[in-house]
N, C-alpha and C. Protein backbone atom coordinates (compact mmCIF):
# COMPACT_ATOMS: atom_id res chain seq x y z
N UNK A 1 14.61 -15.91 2.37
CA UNK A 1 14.92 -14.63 2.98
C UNK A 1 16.43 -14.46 3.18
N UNK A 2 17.24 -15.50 3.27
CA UNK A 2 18.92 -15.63 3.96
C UNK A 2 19.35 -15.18 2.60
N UNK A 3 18.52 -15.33 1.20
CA UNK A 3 19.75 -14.65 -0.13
C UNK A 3 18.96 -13.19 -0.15
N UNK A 4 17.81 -12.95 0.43
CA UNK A 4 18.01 -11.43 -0.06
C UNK A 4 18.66 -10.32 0.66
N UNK A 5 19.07 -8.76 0.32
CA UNK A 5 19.75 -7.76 1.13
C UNK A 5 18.63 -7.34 2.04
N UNK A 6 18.98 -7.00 3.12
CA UNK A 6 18.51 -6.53 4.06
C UNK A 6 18.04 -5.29 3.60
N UNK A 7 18.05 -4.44 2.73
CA UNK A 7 17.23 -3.36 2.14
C UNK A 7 15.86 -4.14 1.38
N UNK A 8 15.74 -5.13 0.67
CA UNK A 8 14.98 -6.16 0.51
C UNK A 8 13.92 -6.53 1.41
N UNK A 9 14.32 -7.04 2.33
CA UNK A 9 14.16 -7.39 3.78
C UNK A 9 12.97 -6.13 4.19
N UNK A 10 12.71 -5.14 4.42
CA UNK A 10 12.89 -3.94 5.37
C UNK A 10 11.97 -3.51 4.20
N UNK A 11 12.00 -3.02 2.68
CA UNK A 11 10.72 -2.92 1.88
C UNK A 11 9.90 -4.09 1.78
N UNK A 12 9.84 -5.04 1.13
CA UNK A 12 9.11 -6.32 1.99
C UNK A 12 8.38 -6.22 2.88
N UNK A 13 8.67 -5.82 4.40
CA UNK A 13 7.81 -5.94 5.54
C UNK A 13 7.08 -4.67 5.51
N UNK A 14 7.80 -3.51 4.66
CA UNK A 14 7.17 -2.01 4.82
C UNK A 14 5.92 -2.35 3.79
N UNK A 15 6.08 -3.18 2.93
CA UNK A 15 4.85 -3.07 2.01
C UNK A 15 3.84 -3.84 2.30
N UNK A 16 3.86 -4.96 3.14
CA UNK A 16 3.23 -5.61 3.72
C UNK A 16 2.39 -5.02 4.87
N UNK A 17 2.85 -4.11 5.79
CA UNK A 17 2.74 -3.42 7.06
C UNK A 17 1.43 -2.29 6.34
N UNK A 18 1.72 -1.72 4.87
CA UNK A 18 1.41 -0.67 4.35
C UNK A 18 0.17 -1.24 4.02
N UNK A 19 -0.01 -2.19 3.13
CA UNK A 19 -1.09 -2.67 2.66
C UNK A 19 -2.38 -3.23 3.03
N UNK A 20 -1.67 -3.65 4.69
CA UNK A 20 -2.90 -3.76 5.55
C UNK A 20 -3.35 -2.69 5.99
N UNK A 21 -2.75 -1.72 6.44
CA UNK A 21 -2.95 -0.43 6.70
C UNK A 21 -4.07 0.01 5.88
N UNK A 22 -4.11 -0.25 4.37
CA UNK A 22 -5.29 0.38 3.40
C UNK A 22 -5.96 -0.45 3.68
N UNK A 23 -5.51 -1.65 3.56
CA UNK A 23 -6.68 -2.83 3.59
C UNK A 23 -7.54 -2.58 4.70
N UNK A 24 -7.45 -1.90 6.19
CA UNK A 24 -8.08 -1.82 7.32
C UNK A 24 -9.05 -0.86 6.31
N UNK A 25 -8.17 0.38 6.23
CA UNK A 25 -9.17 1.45 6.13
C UNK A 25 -10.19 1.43 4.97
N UNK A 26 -10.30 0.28 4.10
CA UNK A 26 -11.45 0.03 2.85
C UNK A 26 -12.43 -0.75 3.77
N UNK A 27 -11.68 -1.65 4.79
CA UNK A 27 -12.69 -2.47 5.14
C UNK A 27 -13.90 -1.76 6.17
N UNK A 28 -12.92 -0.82 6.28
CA UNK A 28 -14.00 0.13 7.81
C UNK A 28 -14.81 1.17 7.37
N UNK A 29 -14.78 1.48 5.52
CA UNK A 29 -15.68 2.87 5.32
C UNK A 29 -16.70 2.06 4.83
N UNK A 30 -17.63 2.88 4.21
CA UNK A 30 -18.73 3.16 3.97
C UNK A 30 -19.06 3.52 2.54
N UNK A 31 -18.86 2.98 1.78
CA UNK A 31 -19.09 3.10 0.25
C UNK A 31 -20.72 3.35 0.06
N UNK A 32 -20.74 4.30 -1.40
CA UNK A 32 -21.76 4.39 -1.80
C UNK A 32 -21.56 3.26 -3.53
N UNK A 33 -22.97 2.72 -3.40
CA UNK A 33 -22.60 1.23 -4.73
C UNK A 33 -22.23 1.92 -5.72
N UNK A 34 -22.05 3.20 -6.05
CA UNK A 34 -21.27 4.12 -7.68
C UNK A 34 -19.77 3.86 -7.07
N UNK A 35 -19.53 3.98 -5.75
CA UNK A 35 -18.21 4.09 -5.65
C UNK A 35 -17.48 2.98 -5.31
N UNK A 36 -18.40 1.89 -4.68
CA UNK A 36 -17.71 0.50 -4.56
C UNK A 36 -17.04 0.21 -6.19
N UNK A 37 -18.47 0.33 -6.88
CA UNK A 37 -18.46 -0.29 -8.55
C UNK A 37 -16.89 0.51 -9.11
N UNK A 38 -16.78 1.66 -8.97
CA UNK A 38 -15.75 2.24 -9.44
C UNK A 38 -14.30 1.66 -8.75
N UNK A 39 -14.43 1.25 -7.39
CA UNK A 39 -12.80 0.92 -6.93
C UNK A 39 -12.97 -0.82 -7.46
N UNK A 40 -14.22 -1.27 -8.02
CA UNK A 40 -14.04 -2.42 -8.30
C UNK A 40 -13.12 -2.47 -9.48
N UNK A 41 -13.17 -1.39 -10.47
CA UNK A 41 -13.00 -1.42 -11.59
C UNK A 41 -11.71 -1.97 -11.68
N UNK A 42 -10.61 -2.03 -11.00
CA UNK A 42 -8.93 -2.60 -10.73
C UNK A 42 -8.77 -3.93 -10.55
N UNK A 43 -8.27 -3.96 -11.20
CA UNK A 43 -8.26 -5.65 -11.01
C UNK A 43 -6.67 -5.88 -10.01
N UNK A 44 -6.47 -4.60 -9.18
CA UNK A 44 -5.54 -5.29 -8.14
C UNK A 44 -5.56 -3.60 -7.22
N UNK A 45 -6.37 -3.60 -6.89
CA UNK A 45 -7.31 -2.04 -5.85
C UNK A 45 -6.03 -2.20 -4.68
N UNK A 46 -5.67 -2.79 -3.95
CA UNK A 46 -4.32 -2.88 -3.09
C UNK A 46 -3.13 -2.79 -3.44
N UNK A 47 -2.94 -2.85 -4.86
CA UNK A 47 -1.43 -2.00 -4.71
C UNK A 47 -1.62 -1.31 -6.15
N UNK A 48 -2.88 -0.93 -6.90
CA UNK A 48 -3.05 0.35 -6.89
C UNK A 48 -3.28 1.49 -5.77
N UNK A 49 -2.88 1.06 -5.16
CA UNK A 49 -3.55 2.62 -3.87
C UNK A 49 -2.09 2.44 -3.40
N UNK A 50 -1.55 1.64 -2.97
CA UNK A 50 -0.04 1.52 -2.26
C UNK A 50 0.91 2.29 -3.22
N UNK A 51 0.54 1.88 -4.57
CA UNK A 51 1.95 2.45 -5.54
C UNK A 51 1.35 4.10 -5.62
N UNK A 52 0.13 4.50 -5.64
CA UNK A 52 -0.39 5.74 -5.57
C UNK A 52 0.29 6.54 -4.36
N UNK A 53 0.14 6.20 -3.25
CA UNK A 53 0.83 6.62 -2.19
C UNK A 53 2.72 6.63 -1.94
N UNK A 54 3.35 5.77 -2.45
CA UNK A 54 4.52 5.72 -3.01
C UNK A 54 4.97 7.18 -3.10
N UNK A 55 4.63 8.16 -3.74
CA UNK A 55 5.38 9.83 -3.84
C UNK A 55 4.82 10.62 -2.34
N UNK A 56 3.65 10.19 -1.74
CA UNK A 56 3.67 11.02 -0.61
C UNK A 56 4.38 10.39 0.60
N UNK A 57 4.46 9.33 0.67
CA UNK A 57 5.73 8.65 1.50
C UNK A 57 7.22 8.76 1.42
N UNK A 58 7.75 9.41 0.07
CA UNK A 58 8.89 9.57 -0.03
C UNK A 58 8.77 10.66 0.23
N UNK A 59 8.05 12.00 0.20
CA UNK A 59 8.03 13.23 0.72
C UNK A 59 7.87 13.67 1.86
N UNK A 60 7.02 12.62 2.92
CA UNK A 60 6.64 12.87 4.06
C UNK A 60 8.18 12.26 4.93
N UNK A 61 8.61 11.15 3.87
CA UNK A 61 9.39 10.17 5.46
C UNK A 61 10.96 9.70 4.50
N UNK A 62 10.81 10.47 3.01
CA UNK A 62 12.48 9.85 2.62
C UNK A 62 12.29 9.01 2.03
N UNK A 63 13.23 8.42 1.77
CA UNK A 63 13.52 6.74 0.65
C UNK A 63 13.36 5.26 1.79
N UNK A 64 13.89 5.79 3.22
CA UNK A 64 13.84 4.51 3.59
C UNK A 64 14.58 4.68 4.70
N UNK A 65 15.40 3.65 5.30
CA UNK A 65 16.09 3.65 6.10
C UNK A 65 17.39 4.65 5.49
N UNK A 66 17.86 5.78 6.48
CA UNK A 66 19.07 6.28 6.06
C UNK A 66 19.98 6.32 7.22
C-alpha cells in the first residue's frame, strides 16, 4: 500500500465498500430459478454489476474525490 498514490488508495477501498454493497443486496432478494440461472450465467456476477454501475456513479457523485 506505501508504493501506491493515494488516488489508488481511495478507489481500492471505494470498490471494495461498493461490492459488498451489491453483494448484500443479491444476498437479501429473492430470485426466481430462470433468474438465479441467468445471473449465474457470468462467470464474475460482482464486478459485472460494479463496472455496470460505474456511469451512474460518475453521474450521480463525479469522478471521485475533487
Amino acid at each position: 500500500m506505501q508504493a501506491k498514490m493515494p488516488q489508488e488508495i481511495y478507489d481500492a477501498a471505494y470498490q471494495i465498500a461498493m461490492k459488498e454493497e451489491i453483494a448484500d443486496c443479491f444476498s437479501n432478494a429473492d430470485y426466481s430459478p430462470q433468474a438465479a440461472k441467468a445471473l449465474m450465467k457470468s462467470p464474475n456476477l460482482l464486478q459485472d454489476v460494479y463496472e455496470e454501475f460505474q456511469p451512474f456513479r460518475l453521474e450521480m457523485y463525479g469522478t471521485g474525490c475533487e
